[in-house]
C-alpha atoms as a PDB file:
ATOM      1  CA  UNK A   1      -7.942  -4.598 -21.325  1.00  0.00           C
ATOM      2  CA  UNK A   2      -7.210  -3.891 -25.201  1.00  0.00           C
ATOM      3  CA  UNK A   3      -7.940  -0.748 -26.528  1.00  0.00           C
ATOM      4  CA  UNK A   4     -10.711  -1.549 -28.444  1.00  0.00           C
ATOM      5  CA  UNK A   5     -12.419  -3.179 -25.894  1.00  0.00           C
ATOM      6  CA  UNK A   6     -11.928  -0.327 -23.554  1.00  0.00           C
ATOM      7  CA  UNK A   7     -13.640   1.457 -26.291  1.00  0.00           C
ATOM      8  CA  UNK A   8     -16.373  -0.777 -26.687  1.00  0.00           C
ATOM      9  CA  UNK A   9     -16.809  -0.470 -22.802  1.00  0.00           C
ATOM     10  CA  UNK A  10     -16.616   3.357 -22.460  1.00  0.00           C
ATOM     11  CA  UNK A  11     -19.470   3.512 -25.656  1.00  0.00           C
ATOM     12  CA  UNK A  12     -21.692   1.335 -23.835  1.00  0.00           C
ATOM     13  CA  UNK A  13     -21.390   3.309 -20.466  1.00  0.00           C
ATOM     14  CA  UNK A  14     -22.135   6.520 -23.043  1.00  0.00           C
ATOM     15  CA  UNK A  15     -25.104   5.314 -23.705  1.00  0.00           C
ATOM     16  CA  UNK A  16     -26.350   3.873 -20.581  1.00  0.00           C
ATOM     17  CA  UNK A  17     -25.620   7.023 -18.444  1.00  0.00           C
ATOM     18  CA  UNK A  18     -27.671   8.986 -21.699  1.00  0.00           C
ATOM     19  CA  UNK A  19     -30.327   6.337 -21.489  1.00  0.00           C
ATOM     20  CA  UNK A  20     -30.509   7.155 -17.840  1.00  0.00           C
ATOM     21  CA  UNK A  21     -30.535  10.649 -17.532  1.00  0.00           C
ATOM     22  CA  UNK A  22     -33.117  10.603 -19.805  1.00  0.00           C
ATOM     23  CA  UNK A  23     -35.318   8.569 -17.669  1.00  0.00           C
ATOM     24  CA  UNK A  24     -34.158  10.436 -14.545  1.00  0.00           C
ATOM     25  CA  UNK A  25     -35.072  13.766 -16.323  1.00  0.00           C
ATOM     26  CA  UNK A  26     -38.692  12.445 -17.188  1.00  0.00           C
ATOM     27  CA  UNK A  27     -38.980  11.393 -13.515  1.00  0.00           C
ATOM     28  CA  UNK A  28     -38.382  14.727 -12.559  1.00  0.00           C
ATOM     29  CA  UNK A  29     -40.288  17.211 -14.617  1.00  0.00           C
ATOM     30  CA  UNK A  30     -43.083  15.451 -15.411  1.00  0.00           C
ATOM     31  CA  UNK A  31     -43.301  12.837 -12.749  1.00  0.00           C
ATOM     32  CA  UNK A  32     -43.961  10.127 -14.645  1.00  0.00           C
ATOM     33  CA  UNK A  33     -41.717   6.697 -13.982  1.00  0.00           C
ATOM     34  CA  UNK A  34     -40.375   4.961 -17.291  1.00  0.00           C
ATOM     35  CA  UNK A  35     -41.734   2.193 -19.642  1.00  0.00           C
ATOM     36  CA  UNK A  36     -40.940  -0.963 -18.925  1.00  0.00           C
ATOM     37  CA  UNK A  37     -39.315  -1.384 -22.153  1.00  0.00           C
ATOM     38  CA  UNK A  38     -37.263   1.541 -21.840  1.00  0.00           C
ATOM     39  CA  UNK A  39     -36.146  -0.521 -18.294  1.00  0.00           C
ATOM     40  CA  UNK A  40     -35.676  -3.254 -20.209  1.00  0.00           C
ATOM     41  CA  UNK A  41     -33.562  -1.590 -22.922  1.00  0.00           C
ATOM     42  CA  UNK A  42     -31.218  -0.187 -20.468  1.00  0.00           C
ATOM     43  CA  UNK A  43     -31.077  -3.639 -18.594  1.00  0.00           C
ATOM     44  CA  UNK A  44     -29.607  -5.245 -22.186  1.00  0.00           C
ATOM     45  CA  UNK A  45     -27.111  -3.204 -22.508  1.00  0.00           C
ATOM     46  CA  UNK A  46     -25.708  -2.717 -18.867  1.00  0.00           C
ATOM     47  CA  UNK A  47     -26.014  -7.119 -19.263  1.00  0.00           C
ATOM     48  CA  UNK A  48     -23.918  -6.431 -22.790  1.00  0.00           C
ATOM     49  CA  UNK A  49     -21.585  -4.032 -20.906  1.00  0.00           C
ATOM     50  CA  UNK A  50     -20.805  -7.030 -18.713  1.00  0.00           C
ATOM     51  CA  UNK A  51     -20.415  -9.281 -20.727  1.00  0.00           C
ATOM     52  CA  UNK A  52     -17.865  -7.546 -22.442  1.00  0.00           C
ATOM     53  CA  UNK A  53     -16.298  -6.988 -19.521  1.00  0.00           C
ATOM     54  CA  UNK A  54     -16.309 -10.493 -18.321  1.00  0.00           C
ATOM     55  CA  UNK A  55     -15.412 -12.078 -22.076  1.00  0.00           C
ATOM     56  CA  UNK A  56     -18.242 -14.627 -21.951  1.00  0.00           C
ATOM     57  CA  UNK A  57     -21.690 -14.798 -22.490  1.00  0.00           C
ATOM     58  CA  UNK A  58     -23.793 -14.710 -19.322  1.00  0.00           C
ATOM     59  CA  UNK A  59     -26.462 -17.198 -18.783  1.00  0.00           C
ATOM     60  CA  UNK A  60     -30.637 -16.309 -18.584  1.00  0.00           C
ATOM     61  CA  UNK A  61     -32.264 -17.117 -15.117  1.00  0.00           C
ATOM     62  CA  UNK A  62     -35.377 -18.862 -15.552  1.00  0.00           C
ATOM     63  CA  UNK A  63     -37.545 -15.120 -14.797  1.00  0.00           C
ATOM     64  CA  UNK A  64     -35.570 -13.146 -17.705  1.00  0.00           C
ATOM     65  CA  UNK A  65     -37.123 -16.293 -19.944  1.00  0.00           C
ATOM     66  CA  UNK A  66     -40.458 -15.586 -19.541  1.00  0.00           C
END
């Protein structure tokens, strides 16, 4: 893997794990499960982080569509 991709994969995992504990923390003091969206927003970018990974774009199943 080239160094800049191996930077571009180590940012997205930065964020991800931030995104995450984030959500976990809200879980656990105030007991309250996260917004879809904020799923969804974590979702892109773990899909992003794999398709950097992989070097090719990764195709929609028919329920992320709708």
């Amino acid at each position: 893997m080239s160094q800049s991709k191996r930077e571009q994969v180590v940012s997205h995992l930065r964020y991800i794990r931030q995104e995450l504990r984030e959500m976990h923390q809200g879980i656990l003091e105030e007991g309250m499960l996260p917004e879809s969206g904020e799923i969804r927003g974590v979702m892109a970018q773990m899909e992003a982080l794999f398709e950097l990974v992989e070097g090719k774009t990764v195709k929609k199943n028919k329920a992320d569509a709708s």
